[in-house]
C-alpha atoms as a PDB file:
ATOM      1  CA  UNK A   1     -45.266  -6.318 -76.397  1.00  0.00           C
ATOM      2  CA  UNK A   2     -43.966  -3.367 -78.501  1.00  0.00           C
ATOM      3  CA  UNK A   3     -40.960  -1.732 -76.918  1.00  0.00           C
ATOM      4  CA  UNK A   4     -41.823   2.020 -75.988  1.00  0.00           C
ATOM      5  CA  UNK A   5     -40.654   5.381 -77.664  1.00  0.00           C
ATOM      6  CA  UNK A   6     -39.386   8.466 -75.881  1.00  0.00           C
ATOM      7  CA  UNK A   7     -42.164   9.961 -78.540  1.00  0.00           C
ATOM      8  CA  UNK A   8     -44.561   7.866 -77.394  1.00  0.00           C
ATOM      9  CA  UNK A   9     -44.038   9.231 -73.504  1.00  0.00           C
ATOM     10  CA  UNK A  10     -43.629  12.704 -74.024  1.00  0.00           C
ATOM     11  CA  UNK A  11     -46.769  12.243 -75.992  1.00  0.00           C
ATOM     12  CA  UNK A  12     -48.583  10.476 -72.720  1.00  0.00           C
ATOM     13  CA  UNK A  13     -46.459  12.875 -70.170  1.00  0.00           C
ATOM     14  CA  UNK A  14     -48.143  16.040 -71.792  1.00  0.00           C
ATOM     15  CA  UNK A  15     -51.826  14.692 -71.210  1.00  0.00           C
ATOM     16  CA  UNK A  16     -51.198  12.953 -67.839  1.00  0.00           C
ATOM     17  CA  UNK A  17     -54.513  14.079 -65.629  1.00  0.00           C
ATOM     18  CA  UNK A  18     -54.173  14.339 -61.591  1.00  0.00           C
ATOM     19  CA  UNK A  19     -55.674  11.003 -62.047  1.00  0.00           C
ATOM     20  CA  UNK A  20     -52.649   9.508 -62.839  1.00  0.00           C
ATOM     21  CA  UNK A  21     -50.979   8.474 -59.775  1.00  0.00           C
ATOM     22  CA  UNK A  22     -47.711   9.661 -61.144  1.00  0.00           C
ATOM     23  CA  UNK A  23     -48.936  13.410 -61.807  1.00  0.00           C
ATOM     24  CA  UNK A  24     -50.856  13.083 -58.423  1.00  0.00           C
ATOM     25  CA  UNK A  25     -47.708  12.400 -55.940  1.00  0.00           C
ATOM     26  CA  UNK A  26     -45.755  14.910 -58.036  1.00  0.00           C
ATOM     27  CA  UNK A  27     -48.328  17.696 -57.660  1.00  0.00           C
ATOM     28  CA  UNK A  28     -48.976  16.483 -53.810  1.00  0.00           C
ATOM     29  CA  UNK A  29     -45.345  16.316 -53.217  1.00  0.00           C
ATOM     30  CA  UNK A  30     -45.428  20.483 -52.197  1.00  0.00           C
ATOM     31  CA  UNK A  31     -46.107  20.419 -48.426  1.00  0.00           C
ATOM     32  CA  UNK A  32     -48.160  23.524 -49.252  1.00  0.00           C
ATOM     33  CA  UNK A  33     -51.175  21.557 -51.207  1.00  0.00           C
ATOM     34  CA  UNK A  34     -50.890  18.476 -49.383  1.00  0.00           C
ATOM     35  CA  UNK A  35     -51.782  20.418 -45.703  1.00  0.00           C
ATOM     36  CA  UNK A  36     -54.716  21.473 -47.754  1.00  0.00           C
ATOM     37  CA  UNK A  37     -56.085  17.952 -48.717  1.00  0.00           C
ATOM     38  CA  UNK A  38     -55.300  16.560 -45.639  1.00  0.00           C
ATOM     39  CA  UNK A  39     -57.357  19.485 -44.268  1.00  0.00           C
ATOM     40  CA  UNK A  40     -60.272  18.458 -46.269  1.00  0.00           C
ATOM     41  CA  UNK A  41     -59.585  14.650 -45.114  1.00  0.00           C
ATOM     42  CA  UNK A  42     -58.794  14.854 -41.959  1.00  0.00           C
ATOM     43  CA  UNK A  43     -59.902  18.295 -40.240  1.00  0.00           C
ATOM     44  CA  UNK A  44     -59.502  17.044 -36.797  1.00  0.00           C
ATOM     45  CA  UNK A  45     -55.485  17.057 -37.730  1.00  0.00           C
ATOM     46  CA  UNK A  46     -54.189  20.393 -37.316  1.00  0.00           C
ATOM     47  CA  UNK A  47     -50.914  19.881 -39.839  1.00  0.00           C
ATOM     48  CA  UNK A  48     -48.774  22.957 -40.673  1.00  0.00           C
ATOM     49  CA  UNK A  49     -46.597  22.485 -44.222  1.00  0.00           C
ATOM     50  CA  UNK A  50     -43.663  24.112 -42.377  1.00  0.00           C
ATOM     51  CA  UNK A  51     -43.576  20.425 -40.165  1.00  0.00           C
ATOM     52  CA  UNK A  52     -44.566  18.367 -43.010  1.00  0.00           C
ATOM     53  CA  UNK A  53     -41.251  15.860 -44.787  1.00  0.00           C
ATOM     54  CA  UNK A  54     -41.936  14.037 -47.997  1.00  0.00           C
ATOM     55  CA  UNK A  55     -39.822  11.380 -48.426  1.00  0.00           C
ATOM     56  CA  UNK A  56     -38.837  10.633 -51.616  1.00  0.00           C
ATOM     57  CA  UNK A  57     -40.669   9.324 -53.849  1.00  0.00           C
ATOM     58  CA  UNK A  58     -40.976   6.296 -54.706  1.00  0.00           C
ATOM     59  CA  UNK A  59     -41.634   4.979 -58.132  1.00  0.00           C
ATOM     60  CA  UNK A  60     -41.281   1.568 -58.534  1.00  0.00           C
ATOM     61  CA  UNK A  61     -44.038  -1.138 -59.341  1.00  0.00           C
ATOM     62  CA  UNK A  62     -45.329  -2.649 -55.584  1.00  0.00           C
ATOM     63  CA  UNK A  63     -47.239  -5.532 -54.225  1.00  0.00           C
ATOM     64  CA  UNK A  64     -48.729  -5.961 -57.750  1.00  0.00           C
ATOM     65  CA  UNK A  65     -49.497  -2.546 -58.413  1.00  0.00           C
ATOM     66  CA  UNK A  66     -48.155   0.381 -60.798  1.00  0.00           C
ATOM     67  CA  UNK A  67     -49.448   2.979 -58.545  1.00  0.00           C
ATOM     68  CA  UNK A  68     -46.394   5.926 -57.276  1.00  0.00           C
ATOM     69  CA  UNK A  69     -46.700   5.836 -53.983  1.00  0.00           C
ATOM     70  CA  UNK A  70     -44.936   8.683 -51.408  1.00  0.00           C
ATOM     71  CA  UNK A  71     -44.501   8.631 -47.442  1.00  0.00           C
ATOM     72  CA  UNK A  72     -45.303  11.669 -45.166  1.00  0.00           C
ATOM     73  CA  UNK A  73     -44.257  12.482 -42.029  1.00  0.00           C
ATOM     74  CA  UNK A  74     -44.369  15.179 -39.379  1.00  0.00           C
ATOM     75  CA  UNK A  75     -40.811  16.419 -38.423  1.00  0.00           C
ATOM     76  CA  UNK A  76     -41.395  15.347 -34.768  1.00  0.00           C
ATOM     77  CA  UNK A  77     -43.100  11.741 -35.855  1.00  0.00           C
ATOM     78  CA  UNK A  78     -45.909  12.036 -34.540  1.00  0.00           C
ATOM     79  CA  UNK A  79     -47.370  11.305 -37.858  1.00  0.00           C
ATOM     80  CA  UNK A  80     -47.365   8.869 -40.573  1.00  0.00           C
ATOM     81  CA  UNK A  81     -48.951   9.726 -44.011  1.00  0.00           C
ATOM     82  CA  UNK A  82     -49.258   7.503 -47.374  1.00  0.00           C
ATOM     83  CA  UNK A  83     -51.355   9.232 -50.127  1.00  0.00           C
ATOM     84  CA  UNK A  84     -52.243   7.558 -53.373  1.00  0.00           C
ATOM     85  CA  UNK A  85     -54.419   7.513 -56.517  1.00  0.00           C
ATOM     86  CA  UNK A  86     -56.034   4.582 -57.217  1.00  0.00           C
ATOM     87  CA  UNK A  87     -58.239   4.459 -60.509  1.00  0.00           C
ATOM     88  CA  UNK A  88     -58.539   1.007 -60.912  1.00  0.00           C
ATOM     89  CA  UNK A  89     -61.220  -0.899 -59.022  1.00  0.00           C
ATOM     90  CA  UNK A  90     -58.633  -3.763 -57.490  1.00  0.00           C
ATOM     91  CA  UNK A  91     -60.088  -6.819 -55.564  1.00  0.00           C
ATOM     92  CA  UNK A  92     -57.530  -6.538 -52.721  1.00  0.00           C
ATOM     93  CA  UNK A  93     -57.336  -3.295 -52.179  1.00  0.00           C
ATOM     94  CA  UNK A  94     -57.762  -3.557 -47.933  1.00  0.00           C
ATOM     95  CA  UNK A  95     -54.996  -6.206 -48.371  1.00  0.00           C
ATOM     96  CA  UNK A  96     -52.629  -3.330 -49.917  1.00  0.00           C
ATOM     97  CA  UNK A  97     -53.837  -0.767 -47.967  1.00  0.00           C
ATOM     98  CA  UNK A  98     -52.679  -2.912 -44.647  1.00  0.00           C
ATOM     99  CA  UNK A  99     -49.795  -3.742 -46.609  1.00  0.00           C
ATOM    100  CA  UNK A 100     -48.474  -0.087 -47.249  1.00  0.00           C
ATOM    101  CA  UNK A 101     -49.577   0.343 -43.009  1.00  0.00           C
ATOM    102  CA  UNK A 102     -46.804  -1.936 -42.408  1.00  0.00           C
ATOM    103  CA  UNK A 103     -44.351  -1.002 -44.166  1.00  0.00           C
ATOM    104  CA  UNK A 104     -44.822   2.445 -43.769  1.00  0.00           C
ATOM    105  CA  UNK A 105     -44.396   2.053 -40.217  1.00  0.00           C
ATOM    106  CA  UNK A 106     -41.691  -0.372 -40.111  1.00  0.00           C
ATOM    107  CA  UNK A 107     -39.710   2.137 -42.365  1.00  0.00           C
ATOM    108  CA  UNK A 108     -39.792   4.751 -39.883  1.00  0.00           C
ATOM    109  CA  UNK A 109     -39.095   3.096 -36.768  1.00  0.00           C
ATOM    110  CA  UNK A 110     -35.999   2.533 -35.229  1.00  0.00           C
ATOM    111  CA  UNK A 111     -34.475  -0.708 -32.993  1.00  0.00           C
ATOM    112  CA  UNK A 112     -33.292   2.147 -30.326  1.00  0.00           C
ATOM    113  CA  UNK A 113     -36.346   3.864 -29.768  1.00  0.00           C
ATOM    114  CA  UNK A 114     -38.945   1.531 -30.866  1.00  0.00           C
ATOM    115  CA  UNK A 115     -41.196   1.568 -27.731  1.00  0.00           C
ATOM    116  CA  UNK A 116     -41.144   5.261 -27.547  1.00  0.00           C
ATOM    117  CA  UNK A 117     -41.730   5.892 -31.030  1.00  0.00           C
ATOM    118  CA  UNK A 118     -44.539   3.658 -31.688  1.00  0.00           C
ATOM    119  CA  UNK A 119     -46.399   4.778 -28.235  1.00  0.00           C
ATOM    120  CA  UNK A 120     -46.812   8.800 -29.986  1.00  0.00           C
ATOM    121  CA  UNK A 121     -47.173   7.450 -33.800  1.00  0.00           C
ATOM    122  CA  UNK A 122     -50.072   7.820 -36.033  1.00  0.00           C
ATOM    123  CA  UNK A 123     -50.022   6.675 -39.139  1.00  0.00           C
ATOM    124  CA  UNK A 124     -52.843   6.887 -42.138  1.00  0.00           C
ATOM    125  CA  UNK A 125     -53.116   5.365 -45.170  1.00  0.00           C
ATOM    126  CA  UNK A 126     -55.363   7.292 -47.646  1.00  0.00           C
ATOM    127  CA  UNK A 127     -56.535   5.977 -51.012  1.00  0.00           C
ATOM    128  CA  UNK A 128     -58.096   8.330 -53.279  1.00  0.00           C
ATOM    129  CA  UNK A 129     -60.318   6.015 -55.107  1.00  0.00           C
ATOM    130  CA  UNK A 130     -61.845   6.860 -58.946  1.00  0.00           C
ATOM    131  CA  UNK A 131     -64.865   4.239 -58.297  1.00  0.00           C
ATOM    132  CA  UNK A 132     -67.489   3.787 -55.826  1.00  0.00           C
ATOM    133  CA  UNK A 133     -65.153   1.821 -53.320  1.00  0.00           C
ATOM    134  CA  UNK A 134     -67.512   2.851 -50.304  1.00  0.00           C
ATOM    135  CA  UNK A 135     -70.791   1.769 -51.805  1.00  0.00           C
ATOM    136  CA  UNK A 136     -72.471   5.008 -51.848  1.00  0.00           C
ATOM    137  CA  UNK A 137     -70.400   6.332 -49.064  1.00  0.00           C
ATOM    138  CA  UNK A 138     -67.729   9.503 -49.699  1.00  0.00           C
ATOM    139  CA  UNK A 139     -65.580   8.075 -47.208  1.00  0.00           C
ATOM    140  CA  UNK A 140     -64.813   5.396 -44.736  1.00  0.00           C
ATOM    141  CA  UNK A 141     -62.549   5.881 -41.964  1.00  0.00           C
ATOM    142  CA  UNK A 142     -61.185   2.163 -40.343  1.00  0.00           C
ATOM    143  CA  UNK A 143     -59.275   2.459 -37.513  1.00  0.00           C
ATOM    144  CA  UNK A 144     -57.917  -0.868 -35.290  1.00  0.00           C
ATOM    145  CA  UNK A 145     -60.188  -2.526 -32.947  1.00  0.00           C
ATOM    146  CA  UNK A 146     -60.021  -4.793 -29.935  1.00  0.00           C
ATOM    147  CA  UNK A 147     -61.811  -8.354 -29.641  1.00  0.00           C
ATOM    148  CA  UNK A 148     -65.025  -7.527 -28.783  1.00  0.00           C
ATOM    149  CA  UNK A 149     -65.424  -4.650 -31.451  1.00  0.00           C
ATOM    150  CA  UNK A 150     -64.662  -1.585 -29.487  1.00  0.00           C
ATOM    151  CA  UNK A 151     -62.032   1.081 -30.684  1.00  0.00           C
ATOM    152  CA  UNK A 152     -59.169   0.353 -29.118  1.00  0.00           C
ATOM    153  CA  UNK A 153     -56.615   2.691 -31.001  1.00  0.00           C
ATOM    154  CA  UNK A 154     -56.236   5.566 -33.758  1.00  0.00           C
ATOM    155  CA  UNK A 155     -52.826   4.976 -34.432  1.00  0.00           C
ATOM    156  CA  UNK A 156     -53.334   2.617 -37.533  1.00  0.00           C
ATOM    157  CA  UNK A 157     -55.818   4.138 -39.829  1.00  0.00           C
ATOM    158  CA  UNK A 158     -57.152   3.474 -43.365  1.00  0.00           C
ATOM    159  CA  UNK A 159     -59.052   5.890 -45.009  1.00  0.00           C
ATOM    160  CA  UNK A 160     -61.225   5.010 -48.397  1.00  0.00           C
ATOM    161  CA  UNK A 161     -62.388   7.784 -50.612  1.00  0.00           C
ATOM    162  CA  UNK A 162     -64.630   7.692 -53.035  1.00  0.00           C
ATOM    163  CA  UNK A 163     -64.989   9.882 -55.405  1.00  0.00           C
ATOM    164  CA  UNK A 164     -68.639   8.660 -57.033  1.00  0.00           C
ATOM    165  CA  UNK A 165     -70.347   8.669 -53.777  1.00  0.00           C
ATOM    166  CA  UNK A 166     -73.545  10.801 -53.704  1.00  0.00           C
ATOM    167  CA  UNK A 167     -73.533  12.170 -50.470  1.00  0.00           C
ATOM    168  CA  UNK A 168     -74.496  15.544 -50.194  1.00  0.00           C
ATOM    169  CA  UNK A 169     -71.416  16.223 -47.420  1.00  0.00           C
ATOM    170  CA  UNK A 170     -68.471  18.771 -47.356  1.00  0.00           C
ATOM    171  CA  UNK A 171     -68.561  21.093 -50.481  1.00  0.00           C
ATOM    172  CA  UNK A 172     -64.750  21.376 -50.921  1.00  0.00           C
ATOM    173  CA  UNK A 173     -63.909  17.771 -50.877  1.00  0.00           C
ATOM    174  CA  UNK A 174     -66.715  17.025 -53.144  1.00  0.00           C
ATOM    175  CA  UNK A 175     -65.592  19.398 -55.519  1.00  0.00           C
ATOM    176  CA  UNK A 176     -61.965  17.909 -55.437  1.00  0.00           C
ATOM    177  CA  UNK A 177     -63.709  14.438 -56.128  1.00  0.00           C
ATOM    178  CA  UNK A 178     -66.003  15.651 -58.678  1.00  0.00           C
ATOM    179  CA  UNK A 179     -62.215  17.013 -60.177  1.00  0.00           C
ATOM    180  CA  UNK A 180     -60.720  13.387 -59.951  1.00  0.00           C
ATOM    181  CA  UNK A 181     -63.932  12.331 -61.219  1.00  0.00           C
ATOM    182  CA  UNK A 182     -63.547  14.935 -64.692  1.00  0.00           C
ATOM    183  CA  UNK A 183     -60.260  16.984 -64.504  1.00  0.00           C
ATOM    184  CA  UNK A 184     -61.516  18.414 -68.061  1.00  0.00           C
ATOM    185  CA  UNK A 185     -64.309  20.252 -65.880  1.00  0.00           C
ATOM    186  CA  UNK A 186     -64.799  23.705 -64.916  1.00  0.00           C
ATOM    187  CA  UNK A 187     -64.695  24.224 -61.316  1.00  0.00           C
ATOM    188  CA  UNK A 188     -65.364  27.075 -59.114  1.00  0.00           C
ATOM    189  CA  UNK A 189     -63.142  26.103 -56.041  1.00  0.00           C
ATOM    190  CA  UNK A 190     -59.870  27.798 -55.270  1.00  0.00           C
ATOM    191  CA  UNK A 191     -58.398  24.628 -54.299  1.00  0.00           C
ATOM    192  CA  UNK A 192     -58.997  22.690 -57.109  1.00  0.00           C
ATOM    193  CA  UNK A 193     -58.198  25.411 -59.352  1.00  0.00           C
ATOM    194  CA  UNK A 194     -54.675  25.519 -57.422  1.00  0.00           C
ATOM    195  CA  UNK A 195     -54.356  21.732 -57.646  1.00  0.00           C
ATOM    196  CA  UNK A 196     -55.009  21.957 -62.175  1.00  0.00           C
ATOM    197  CA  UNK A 197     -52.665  25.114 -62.175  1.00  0.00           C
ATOM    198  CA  UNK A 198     -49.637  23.053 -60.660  1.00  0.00           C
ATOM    199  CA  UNK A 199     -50.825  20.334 -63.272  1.00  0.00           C
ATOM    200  CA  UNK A 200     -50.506  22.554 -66.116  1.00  0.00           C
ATOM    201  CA  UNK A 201     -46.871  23.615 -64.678  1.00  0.00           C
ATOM    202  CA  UNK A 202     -45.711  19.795 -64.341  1.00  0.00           C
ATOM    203  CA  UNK A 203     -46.477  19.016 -67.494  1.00  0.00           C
ATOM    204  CA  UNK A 204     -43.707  21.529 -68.785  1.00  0.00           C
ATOM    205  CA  UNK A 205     -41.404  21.083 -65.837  1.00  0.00           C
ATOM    206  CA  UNK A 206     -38.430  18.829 -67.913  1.00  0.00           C
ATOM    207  CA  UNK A 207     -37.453  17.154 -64.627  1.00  0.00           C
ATOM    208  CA  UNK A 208     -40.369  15.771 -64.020  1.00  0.00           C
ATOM    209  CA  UNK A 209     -40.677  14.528 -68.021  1.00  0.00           C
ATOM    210  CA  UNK A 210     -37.435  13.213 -67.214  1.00  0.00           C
ATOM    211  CA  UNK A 211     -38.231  11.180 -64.496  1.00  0.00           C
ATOM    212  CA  UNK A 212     -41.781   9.737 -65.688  1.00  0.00           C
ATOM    213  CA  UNK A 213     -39.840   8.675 -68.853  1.00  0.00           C
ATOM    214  CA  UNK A 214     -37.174   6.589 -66.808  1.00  0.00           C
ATOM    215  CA  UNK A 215     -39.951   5.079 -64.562  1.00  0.00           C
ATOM    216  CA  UNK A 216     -41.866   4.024 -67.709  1.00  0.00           C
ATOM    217  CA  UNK A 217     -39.187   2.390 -69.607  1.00  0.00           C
ATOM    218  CA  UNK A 218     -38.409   0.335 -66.720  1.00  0.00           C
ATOM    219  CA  UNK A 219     -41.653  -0.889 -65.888  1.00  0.00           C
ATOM    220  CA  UNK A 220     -42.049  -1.344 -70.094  1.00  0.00           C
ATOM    221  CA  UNK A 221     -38.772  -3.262 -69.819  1.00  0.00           C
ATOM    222  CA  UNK A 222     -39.521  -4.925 -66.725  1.00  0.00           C
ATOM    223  CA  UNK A 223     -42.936  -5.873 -68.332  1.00  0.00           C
ATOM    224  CA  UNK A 224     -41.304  -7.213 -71.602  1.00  0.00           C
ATOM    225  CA  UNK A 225     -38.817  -9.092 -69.665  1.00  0.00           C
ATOM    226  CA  UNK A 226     -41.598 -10.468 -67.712  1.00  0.00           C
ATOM    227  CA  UNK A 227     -43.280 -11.238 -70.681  1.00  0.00           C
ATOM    228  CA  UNK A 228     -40.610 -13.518 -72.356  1.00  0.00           C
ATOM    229  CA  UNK A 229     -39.609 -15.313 -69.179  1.00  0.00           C
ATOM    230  CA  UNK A 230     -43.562 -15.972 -68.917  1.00  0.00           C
ATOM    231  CA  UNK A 231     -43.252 -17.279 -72.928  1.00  0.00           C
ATOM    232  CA  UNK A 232     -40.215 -19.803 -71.678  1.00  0.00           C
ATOM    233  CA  UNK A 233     -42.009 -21.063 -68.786  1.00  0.00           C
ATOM    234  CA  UNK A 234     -45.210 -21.735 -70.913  1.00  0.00           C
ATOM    235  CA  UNK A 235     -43.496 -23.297 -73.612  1.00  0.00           C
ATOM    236  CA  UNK A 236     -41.285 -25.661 -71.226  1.00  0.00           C
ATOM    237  CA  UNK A 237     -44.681 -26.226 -69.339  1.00  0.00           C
ATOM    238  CA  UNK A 238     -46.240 -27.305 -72.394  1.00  0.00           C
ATOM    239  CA  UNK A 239     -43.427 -29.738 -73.366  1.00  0.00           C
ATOM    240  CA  UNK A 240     -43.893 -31.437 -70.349  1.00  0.00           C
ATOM    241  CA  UNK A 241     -47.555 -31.477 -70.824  1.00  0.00           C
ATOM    242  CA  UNK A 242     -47.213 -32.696 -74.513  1.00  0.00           C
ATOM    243  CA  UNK A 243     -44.819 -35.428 -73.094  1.00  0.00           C
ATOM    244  CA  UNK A 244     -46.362 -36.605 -70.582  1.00  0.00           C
ATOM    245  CA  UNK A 245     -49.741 -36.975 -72.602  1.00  0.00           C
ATOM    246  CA  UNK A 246     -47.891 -38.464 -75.300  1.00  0.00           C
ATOM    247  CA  UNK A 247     -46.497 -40.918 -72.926  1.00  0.00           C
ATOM    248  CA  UNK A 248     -50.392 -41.604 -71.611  1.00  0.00           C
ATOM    249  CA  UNK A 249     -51.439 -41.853 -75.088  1.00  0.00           C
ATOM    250  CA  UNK A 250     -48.785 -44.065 -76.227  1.00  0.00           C
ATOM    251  CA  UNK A 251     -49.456 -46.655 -72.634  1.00  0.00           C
ATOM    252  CA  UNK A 252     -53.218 -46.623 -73.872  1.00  0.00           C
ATOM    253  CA  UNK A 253     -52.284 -47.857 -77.233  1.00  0.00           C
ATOM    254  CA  UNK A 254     -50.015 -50.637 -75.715  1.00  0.00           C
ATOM    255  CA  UNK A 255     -52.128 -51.723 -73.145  1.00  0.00           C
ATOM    256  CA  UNK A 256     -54.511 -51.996 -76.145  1.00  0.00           C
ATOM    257  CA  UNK A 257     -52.506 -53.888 -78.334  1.00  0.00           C
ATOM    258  CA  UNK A 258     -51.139 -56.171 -75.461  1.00  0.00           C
ATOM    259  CA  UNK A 259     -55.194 -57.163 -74.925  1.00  0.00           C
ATOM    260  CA  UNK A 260     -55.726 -57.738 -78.557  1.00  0.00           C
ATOM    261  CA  UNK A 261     -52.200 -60.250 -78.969  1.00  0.00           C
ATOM    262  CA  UNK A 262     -53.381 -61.842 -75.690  1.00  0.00           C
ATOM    263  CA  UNK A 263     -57.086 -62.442 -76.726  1.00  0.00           C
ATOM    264  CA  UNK A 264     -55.745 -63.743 -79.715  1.00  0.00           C
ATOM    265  CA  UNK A 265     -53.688 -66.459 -78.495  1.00  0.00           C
ATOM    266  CA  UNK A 266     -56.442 -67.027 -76.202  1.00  0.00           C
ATOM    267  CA  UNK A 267     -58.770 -67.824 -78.985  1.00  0.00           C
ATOM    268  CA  UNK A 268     -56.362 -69.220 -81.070  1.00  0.00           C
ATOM    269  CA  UNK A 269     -55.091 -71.955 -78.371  1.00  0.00           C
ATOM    270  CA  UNK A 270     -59.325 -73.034 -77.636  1.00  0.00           C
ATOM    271  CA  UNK A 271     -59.948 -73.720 -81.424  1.00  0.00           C
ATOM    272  CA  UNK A 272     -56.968 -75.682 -81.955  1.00  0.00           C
ATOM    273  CA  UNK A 273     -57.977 -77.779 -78.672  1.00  0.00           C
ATOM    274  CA  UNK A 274     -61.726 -77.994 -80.017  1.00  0.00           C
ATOM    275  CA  UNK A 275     -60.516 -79.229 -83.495  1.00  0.00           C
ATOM    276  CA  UNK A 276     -58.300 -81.648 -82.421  1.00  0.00           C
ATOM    277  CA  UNK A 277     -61.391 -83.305 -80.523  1.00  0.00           C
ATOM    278  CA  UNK A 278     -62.848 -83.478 -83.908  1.00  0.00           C
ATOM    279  CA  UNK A 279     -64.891 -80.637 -84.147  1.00  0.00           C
ATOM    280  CA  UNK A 280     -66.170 -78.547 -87.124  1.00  0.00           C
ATOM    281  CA  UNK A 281     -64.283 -75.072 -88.163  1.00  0.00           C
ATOM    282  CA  UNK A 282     -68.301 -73.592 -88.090  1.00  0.00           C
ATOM    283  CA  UNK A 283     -69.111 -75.784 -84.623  1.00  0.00           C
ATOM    284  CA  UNK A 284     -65.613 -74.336 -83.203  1.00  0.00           C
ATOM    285  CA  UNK A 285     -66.728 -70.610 -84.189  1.00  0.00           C
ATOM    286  CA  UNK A 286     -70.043 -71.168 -82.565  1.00  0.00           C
ATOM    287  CA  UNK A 287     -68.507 -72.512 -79.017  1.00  0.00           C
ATOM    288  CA  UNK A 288     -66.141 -69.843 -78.606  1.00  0.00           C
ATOM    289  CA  UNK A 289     -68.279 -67.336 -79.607  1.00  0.00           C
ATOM    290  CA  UNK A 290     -70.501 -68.627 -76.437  1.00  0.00           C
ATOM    291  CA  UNK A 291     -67.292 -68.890 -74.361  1.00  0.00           C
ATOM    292  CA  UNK A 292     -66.707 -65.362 -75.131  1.00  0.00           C
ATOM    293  CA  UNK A 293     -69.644 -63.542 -75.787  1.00  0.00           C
ATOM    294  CA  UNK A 294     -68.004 -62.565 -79.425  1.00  0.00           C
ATOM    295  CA  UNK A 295     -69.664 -63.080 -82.555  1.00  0.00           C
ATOM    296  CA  UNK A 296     -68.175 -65.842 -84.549  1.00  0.00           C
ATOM    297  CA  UNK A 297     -67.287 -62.984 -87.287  1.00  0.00           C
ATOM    298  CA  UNK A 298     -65.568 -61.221 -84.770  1.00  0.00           C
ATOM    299  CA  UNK A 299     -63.494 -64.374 -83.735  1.00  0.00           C
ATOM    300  CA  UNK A 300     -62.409 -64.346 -87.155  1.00  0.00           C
ATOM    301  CA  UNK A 301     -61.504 -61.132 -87.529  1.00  0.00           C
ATOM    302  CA  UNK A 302     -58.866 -61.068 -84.612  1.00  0.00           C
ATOM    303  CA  UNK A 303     -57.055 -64.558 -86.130  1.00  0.00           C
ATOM    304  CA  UNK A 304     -56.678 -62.835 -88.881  1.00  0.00           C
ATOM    305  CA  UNK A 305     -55.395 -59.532 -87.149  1.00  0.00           C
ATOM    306  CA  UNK A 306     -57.918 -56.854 -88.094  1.00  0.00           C
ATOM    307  CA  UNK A 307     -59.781 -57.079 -85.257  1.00  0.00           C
ATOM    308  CA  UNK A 308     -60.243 -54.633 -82.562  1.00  0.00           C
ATOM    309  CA  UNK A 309     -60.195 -56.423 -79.462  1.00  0.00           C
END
């Protein structure tokens, strides 16, 4: 893996897309825009972006996954937000998404007041998903059940959207799909307009540069680091490997050779008991080959050591 240059990232930085999960949680990181796409998710929450906290950020590489990821809450916890871009099609994606429920949750909630907190919390995870991840569907809402199937709860949610789904459903979050979908498009919506103007503005904010750059020379370092430990591990795997074969190989060839000697001496002790009771070299040949089921050629051969039994 070729190490990285800062020309290299500025060059990526200044044609990042809201598709990229970085530019996404920096542009959704205003309280202002995120109310409005949590509007468009969930209308049933009424969420004002006076009450809405973003933690910060956070940046590093999770559960197997390069994806920025960012935590929301309502200032008097009564809800639980994580928001993220996901333009890969990945085969565990439910897995993470439970994943990120957890810990999410377990973040916010404190040994003193766990009862009481947990009792008023409701927490979402939201994936924003560049591939038909619904089969058709725009979205998918799962909330927890109880044993026989019923809803028993909406305070642990998942929510799946997709942004290829044909649906014919609510204009404005279509159009901010169909935006995910092609950010090079022309759209007609206000919001999405607002959501590629604060695009255009990131991409010349220097702070944000700055801390794209840092994230992606660690996870390039991390990935190089990974990459040579992965090199050591294969090549003292292979050792092993080659040793152990060479070990099986060398047995086989023993064992082999150990037959052939003892055949030999085999042979060679029955034709020196059949001549000394007076018979022929060609009548000696002929008995052991019947004894052994070897061709008297054969026999030859392996007194005289070129044999291969």
């Amino acid at each position: 893996m070729v190490k990285i240059t800062i020309e290299e990232l500025q060059r990526r930085y200044r044609n990042l897309t809201i598709r990229d999960s970085f530019m996404f949680t920096a542009v959704f990181s205003d309280p202002l825009l995120l109310a409005k796409l949590l509007a468009l998710i969930l209308p049933e929450e009424i969420l004002d972006p006076d009450d809405i906290v973003i933690k910060e950020m956070e940046i590093k590489s999770a559960y197997g996954s390069r994806a920025v990821r960012f935590d929301v809450y309502r200032k008097d916890n009564s809800h639980l937000f994580d928001v993220e871009m996901q333009t890969e099609s990945q085969e565990f994606l439910f897995d993470r998404a439970m994943y990120n429920l957890t810990a999410m949750v377990q973040s916010m909630v404190r040994p003193d007041s766990r009862t009481d907190y947990e009792l008023k919390l409701k927490s979402y995870v939201i994936f924003i998903c560049d591939y038909d991840v619904n089969h058709g569907r725009r979205m998918t809402h799962y909330s927890m059940k109880d044993a026989d199937g019923n809803t028993g709860s909406d305070k642990f949610n998942i929510i799946l959207i997709g942004c290829h789904a044909k649906e014919n459903d609510s204009p404005q979050l279509k159009a901010f799909t169909d935006y995910v979908r092609d950010p090079s498009g022309t759209y007609d919506d206000v919001f999405v307009r607002e959501i590629e103007n604060r695009v255009q503005l990131k991409r010349m904010d220097p702070e944000s540069e700055r801390v794209y750059m840092d994230w992606q020379f660690e996870l390039n370092r991390a990935e190089r680091a990974g990459l040579k430990k992965g090199e050591e591990i294969g090549l003292k795997k292979g050792e092993e490997i080659g040793l152990k074969k060479g070990e099986e190989i060398g047995l086989k060839k023993g064992e082999g050779k150990g037959r052939r000697e003892e055949r030999k001496a085999m042979i060679s002790a029955m034709m020196t008991k059949l001549k000394a009771k007076g018979y022929s070299n060609e009548d000696v040949l002929k008995i052991i080959a019947e004894m052994t089921g070897l061709p008297a050629e054969e026999t030859e051969r392996i007194l005289s050591g070129t044999g291969s039994c």
